[in-house]
Protein backbone atom coordinates (compact mmCIF):
# COMPACT_ATOMS: atom_id res chain seq x y z
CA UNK A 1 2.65 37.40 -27.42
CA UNK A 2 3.14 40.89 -29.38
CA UNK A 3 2.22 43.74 -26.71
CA UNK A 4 0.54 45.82 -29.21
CA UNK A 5 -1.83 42.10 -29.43
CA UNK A 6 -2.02 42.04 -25.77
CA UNK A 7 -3.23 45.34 -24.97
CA UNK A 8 -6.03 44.77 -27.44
CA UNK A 9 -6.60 41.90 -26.67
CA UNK A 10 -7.35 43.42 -23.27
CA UNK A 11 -9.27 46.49 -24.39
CA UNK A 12 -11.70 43.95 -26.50
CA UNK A 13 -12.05 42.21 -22.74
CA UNK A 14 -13.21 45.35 -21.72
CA UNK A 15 -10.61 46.28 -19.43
CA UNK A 16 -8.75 49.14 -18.41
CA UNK A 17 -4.99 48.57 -18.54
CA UNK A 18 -2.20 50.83 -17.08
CA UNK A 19 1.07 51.21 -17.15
CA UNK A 20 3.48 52.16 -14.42
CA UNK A 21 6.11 54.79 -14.87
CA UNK A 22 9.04 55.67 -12.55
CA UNK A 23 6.98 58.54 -11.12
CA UNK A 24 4.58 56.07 -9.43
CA UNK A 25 1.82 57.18 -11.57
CA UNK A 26 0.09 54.81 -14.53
CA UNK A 27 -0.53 55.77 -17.84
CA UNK A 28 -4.03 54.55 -19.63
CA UNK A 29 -2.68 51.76 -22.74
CA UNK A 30 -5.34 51.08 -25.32
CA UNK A 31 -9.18 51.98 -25.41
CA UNK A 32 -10.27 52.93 -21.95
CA UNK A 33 -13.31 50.79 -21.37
CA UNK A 34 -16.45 52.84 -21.17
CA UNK A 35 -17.60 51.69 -17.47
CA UNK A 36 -14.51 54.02 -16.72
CA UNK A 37 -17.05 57.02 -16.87
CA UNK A 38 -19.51 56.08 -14.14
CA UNK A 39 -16.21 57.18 -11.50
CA UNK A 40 -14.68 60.00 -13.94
CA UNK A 41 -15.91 62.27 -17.08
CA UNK A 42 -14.81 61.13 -20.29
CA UNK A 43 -13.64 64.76 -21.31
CA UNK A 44 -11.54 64.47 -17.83
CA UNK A 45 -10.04 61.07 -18.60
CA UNK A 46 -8.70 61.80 -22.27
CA UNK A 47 -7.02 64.57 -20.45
CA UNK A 48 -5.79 62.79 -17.89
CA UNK A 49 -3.88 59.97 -19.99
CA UNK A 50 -1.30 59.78 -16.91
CA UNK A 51 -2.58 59.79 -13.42
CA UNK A 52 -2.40 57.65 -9.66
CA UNK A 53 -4.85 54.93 -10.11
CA UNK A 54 -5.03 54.76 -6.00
CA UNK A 55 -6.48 58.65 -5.91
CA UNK A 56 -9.84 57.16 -8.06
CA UNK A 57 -10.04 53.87 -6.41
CA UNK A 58 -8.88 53.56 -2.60
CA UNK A 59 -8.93 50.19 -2.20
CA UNK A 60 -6.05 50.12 -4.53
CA UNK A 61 -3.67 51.39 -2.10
CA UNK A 62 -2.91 48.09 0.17
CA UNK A 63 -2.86 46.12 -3.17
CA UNK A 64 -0.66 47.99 -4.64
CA UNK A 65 2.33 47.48 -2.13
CA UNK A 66 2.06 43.63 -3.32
CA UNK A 67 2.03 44.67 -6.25
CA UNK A 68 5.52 46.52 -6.38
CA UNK A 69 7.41 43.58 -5.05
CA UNK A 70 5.85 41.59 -7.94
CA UNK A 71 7.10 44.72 -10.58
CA UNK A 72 10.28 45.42 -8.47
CA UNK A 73 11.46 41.05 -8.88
CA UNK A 74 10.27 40.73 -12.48
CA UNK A 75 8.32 37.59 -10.89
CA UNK A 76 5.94 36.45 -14.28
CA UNK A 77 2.97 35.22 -12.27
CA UNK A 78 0.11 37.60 -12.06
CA UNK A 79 -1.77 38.21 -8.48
CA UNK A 80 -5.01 39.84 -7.70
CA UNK A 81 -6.84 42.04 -5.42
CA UNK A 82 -9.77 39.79 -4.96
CA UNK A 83 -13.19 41.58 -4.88
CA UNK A 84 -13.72 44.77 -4.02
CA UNK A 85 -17.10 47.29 -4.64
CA UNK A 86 -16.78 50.89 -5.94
CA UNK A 87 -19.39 53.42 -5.80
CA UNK A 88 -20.25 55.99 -9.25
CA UNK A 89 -21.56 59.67 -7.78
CA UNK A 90 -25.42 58.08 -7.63
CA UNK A 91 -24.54 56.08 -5.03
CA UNK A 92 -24.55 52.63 -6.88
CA UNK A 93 -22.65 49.93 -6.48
CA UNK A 94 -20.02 48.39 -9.19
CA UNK A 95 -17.70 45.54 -8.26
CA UNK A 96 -14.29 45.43 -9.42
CA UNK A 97 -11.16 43.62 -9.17
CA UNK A 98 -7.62 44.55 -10.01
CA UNK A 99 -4.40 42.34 -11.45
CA UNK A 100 -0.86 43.22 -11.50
CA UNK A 101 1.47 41.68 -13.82
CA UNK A 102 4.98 42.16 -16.08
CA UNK A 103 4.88 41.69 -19.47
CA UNK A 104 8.26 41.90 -20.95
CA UNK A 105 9.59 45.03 -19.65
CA UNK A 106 6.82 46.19 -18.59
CA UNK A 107 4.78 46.77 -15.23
CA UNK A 108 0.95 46.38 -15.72
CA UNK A 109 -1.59 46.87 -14.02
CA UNK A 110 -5.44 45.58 -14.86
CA UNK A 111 -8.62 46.53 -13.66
CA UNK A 112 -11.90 44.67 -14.47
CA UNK A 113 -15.48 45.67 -13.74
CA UNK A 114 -17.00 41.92 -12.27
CA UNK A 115 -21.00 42.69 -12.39
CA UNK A 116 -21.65 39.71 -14.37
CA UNK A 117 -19.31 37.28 -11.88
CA UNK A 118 -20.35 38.91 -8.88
CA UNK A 119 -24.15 38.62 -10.16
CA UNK A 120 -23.56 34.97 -10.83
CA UNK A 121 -21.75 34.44 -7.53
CA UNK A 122 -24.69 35.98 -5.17
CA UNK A 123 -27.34 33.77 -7.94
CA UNK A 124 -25.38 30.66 -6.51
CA UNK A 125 -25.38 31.54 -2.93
CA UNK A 126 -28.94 32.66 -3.22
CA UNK A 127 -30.00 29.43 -4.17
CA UNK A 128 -28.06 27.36 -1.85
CA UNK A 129 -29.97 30.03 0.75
CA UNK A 130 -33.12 28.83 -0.92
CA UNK A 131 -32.10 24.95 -0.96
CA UNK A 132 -31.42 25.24 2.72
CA UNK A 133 -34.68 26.77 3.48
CA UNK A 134 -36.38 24.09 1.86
CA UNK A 135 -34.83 21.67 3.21
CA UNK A 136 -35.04 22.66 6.40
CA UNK A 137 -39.29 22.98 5.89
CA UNK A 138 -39.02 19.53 4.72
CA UNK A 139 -37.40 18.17 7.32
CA UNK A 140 -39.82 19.63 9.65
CA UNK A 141 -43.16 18.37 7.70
CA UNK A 142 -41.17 15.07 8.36
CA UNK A 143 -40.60 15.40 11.84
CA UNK A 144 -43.89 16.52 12.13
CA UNK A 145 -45.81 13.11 10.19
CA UNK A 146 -43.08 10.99 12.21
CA UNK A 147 -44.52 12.54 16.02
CA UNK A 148 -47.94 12.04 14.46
CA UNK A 149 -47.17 8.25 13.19
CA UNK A 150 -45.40 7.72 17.30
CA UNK A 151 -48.73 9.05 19.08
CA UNK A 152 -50.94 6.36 16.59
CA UNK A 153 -48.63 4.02 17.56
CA UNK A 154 -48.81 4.57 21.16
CA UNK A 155 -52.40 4.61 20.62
CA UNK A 156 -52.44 1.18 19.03
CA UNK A 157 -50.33 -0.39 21.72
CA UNK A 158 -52.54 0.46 23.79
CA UNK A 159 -55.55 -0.96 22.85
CA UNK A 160 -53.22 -3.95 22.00
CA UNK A 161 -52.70 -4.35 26.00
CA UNK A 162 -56.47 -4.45 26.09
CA UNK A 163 -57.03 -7.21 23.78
CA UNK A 164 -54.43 -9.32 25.63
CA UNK A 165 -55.55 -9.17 29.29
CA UNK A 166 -58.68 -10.40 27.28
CA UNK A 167 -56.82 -13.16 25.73
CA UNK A 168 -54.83 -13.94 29.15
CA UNK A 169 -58.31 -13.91 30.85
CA UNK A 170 -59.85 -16.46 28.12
CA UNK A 171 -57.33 -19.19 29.22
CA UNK A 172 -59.46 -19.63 32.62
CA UNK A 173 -62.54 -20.13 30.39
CA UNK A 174 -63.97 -23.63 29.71
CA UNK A 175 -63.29 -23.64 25.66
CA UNK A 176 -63.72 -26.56 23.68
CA UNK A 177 -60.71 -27.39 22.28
CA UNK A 178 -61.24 -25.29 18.69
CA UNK A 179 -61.72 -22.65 21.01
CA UNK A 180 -58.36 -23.08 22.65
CA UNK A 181 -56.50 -23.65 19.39
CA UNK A 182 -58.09 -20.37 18.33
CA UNK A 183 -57.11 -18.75 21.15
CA UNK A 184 -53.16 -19.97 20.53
CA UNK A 185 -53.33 -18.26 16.98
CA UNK A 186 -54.82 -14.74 18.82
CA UNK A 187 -51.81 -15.15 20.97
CA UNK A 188 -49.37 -15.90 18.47
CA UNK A 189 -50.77 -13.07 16.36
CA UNK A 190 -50.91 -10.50 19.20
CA UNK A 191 -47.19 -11.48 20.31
CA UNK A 192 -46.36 -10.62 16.56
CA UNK A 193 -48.24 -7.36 16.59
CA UNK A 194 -46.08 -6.25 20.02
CA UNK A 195 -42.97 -6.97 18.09
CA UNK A 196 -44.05 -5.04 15.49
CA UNK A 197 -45.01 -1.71 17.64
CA UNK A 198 -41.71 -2.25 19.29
CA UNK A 199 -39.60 -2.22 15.78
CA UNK A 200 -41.53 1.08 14.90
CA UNK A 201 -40.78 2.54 18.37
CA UNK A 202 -37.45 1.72 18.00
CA UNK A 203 -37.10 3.59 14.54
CA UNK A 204 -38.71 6.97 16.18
CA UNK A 205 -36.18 6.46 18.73
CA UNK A 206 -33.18 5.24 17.05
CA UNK A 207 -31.39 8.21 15.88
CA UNK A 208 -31.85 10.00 19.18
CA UNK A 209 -30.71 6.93 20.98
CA UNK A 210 -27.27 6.19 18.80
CA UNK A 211 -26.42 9.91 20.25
CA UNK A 212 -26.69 9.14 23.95
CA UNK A 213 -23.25 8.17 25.94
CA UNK A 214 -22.07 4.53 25.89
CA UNK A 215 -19.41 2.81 27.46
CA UNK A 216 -15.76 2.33 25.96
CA UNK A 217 -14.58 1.11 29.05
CA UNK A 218 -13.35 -2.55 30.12
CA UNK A 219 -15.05 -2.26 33.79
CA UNK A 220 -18.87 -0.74 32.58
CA UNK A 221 -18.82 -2.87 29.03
CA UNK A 222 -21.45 -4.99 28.67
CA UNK A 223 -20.85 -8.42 28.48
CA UNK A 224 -22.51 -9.52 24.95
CA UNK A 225 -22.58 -13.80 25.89
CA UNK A 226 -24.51 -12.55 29.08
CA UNK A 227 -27.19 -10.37 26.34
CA UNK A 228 -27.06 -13.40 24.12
CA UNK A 229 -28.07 -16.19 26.82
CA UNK A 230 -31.09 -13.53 28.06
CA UNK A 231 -31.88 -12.98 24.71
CA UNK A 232 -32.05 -16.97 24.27
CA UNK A 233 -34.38 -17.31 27.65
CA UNK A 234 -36.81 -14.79 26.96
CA UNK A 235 -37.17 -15.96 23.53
CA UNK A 236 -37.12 -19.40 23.75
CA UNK A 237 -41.05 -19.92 24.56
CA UNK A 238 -41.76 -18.72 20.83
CA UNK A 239 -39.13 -20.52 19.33
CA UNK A 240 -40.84 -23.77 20.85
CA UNK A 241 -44.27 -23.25 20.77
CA UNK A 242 -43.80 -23.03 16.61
CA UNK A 243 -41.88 -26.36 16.76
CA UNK A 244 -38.02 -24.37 16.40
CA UNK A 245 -35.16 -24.64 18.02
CA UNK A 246 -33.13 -21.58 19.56
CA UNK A 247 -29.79 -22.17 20.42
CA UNK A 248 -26.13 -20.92 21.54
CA UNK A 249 -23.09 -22.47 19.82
CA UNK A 250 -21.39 -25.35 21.60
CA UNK A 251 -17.94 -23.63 20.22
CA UNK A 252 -18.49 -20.76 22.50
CA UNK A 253 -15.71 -20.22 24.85
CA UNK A 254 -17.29 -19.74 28.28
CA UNK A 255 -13.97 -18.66 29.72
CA UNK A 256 -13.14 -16.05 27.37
CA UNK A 257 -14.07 -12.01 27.80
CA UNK A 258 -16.36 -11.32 25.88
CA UNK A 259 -17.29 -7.43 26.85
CA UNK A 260 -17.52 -5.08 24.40
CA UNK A 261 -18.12 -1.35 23.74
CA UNK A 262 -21.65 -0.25 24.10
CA UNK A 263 -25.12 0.15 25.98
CA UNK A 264 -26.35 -3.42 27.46
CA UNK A 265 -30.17 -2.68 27.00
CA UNK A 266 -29.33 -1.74 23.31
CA UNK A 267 -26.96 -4.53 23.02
CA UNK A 268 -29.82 -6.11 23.96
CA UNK A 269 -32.22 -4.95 21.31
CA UNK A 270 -30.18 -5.50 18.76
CA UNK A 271 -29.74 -9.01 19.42
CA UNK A 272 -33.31 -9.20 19.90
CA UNK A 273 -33.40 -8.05 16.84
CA UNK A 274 -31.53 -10.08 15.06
CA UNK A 275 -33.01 -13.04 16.60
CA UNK A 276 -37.01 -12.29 16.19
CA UNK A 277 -35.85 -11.72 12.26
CA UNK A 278 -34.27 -14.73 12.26
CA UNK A 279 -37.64 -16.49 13.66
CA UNK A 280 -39.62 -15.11 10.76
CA UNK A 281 -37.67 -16.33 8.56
CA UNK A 282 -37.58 -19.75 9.78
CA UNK A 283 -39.41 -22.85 8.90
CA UNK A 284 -41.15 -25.06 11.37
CA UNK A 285 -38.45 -27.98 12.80
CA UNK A 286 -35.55 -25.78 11.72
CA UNK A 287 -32.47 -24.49 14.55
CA UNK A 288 -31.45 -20.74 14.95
CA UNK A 289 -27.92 -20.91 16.24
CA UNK A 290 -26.17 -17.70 17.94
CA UNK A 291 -22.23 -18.07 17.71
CA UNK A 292 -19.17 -15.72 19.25
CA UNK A 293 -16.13 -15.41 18.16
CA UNK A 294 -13.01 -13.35 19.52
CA UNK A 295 -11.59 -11.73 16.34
CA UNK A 296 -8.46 -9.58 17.22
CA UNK A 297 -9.35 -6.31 18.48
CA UNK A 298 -13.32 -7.02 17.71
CA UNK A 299 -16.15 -9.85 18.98
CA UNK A 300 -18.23 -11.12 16.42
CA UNK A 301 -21.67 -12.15 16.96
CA UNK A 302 -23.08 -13.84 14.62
CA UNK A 303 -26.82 -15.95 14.03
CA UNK A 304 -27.92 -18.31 11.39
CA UNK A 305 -30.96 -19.69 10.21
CA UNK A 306 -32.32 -22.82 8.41
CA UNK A 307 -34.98 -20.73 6.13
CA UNK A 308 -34.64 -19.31 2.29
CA UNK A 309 -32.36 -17.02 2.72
CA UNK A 310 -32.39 -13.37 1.26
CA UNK A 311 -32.93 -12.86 -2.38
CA UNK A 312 -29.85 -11.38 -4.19
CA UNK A 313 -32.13 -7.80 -5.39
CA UNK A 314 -33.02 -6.92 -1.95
CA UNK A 315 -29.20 -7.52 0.12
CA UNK A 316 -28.26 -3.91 -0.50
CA UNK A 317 -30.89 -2.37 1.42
CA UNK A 318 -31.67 -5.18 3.79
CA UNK A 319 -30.88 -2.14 6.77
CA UNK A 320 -32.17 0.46 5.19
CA UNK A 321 -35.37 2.67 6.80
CA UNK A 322 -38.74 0.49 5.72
CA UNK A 323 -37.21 -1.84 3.42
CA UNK A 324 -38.58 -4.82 3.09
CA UNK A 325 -38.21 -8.72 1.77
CA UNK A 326 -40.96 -9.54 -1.01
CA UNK A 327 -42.64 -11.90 1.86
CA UNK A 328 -42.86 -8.71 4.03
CA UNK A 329 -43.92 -11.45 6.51
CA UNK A 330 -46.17 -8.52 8.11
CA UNK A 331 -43.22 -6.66 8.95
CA UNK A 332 -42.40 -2.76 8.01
CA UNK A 333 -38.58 -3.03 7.84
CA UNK A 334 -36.69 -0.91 10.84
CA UNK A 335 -35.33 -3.56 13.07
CA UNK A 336 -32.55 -4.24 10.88
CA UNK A 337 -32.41 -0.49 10.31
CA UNK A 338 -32.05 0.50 14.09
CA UNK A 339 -29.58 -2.58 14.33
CA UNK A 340 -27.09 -1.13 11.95
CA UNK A 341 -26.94 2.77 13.04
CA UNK A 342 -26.56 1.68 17.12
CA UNK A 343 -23.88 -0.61 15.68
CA UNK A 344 -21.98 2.21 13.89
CA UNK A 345 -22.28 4.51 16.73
CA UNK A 346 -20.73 2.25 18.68
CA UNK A 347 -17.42 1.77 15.69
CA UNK A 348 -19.15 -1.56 14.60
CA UNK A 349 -19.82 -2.81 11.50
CA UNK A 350 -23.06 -4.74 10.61
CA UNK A 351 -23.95 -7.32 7.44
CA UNK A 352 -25.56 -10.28 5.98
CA UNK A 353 -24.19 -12.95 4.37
CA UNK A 354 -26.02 -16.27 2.48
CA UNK A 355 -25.02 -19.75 4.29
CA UNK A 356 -23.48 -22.50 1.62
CA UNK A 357 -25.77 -24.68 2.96
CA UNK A 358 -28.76 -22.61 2.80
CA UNK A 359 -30.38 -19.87 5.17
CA UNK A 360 -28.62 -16.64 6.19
CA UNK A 361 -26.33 -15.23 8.63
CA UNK A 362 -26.47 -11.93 9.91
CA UNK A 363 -23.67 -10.79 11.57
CA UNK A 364 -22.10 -7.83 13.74
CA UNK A 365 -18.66 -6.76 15.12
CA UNK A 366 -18.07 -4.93 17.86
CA UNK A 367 -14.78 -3.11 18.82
CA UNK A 368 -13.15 -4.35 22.70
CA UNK A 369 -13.40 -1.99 25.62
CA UNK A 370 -10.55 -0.09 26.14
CA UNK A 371 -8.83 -0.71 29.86
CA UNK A 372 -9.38 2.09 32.40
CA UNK A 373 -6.45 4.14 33.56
């Protein structure tokens, strides 16, 4: 490019370009921009065509050393001071940055007032200031409806516990037997309703719970067959009194170690979990069957079910916060949810996957215990 070009091309940018001599001092080349004047008088800069850039603006000085081992090596890459903020006789504040460059023979040096990219820069932090802040209230109003949804919970549970000591005392009572069949559908629906308060307590809980300590180590690792078979015994009674079947895989190898890293009582929910889903999902005369299986480094658990399986729209957010089935089945969607983020605490993964011969299998790995020193 010309020089006599670049230098107005400069000027037209609106900034004030210098020239180094051998004396150390610059001398002004084109139009001296007009923002020149809030530092110096214009009668006192057309005067002072020559003069040490440094004595006008101090911050220069430091710069400037950089700059002469650019000049001094003819290097053709241009470096810059970065920000820095100037103040005119009233006491305001300008922002300005300086460059220092070679073109051809010679050694330039720019300087740029930067109100409008210094204006734009504090209008972009300001906002991320404000998009914190309102983030931060929002998370609170949430925090605060999710304390307010635990204590009505709590509440409800409650009274729950009431209503079955009155169901539990009803069994000593001489019903006909309509009354007693009644009574078996209170039950059954009351045994659904604690499942349900548990799920939701175990959402309000969940993320505070995947932050507490678990084990990584072979001699505290909870054994996940020993969960499973508990699991099986408390559950069992439901499973039967709806005509199913709950059941562990005859493949299992009884011998085999099957510890891995985590919590037992959460190990324990989780599977609990998994199972109770897998019971509403069911039909009548139909087999849940829980299977392990070493898999290198990992133990997969995995349980299947005889029912209709998940519909293709709602796999992706099967373990998502609230999400739901179209059956809903009088459920509010969080055990799966507290399933999967105890799982990935612990390095697991978690999933679903459709059966070929119908039903669904829902499925978690777990990484081995590490052995202690």
């Amino acid at each position: 490019m010309n020089a006599s070009i670049t230098v107005d091309l400069f000027s037209a940018l609106n900034i004030l370009i210098l020239e180094r001599l051998e004396s150390n001092s610059f001398k002004t080349l084109g139009k001296i921009p007009n923002w020149f004047s809030y530092f110096y008088q214009k009668d006192a800069i057309s005067k002072r065509e020559i003069f040490v850039p440094q004595e006008i603006f101090t911050f220069l000085e430091p710069f400037l050393f950089d700059a002469e081992e650019l000049w001094r090596t003819l290097d053709t890459k241009c470096i810059k001071s970065g920000l820095w903020y100037q103040t005119d006789s009233s006491g305001r504040e300008y922002h300005l940055e300086a460059s220092a460059l070679n073109i051809k023979d010679k050694k330039i040096l720019l300087i740029e007032l930067k109100e409008e990219f210094y204006e734009e820069k504090q209008h972009i932090v300001q906002k991320g200031r404000e998009s914190k802040l309102n983030y931060q209230k929002t998370l609170k109003e949430i925090q605060k409806k999710e304390i307010l949804f635990h204590c009505i919970i709590h509440d409800i549970s409650g009274q729950l516990s009431g209503i079955n000591c009155c169901l539990a005392l009803l069994e000593f009572e001489n019903l006909t037997p309509k009354g007693k069949e009644r009574l078996e559908i209170g039950k059954k629906q009351s045994i659904k309703q604690e499942m349900l308060i548990r799920e939701v307590l175990d959402a309000f809980s969940a993320e505070m719970q995947s932050l507490e300590s678990f084990t990584t180590e072979t001699d505290t690792a909870p054994d996940i067959l020993v969960s499973a078979r508990e699991v099986l015994q408390l559950l069992n009674p439901m499973f039967t009194l709806n005509k199913m079947q709950l059941q562990l895989s005859a493949d299992i190898d009884l011998d085999a170690d099957w510890r891995v890293v985590g919590n037992k009582s959460r190990l324990d929910r989780v599977i609990t979990n998994l199972t109770e889903n897998a019971f509403r999902h069911s039909p009548s005369e139909s087999t849940v069957t829980i299977d392990l299986h070493q898999d290198g480094d990992y133990i997969l658990f995995t349980i299947d079910d005889e029912g209709s399986g998940v519909s293709p729209e709602n796999i992706n957010s099967l373990f998502r916060k609230f999400s739901q089935g179209k059956t809903k089945t009088g459920r509010i969607g969080i055990g799966l949810y507290f399933c999967r983020i105890t799982i990935e605490r612990w390095g697991g993964t978690i999933g679903y996957s459709p059966r070929p011969e119908g039903g669904s299998r829902f499925w978690f790995r777990l990484p081995k215990p590490s052995m202690g020193c």
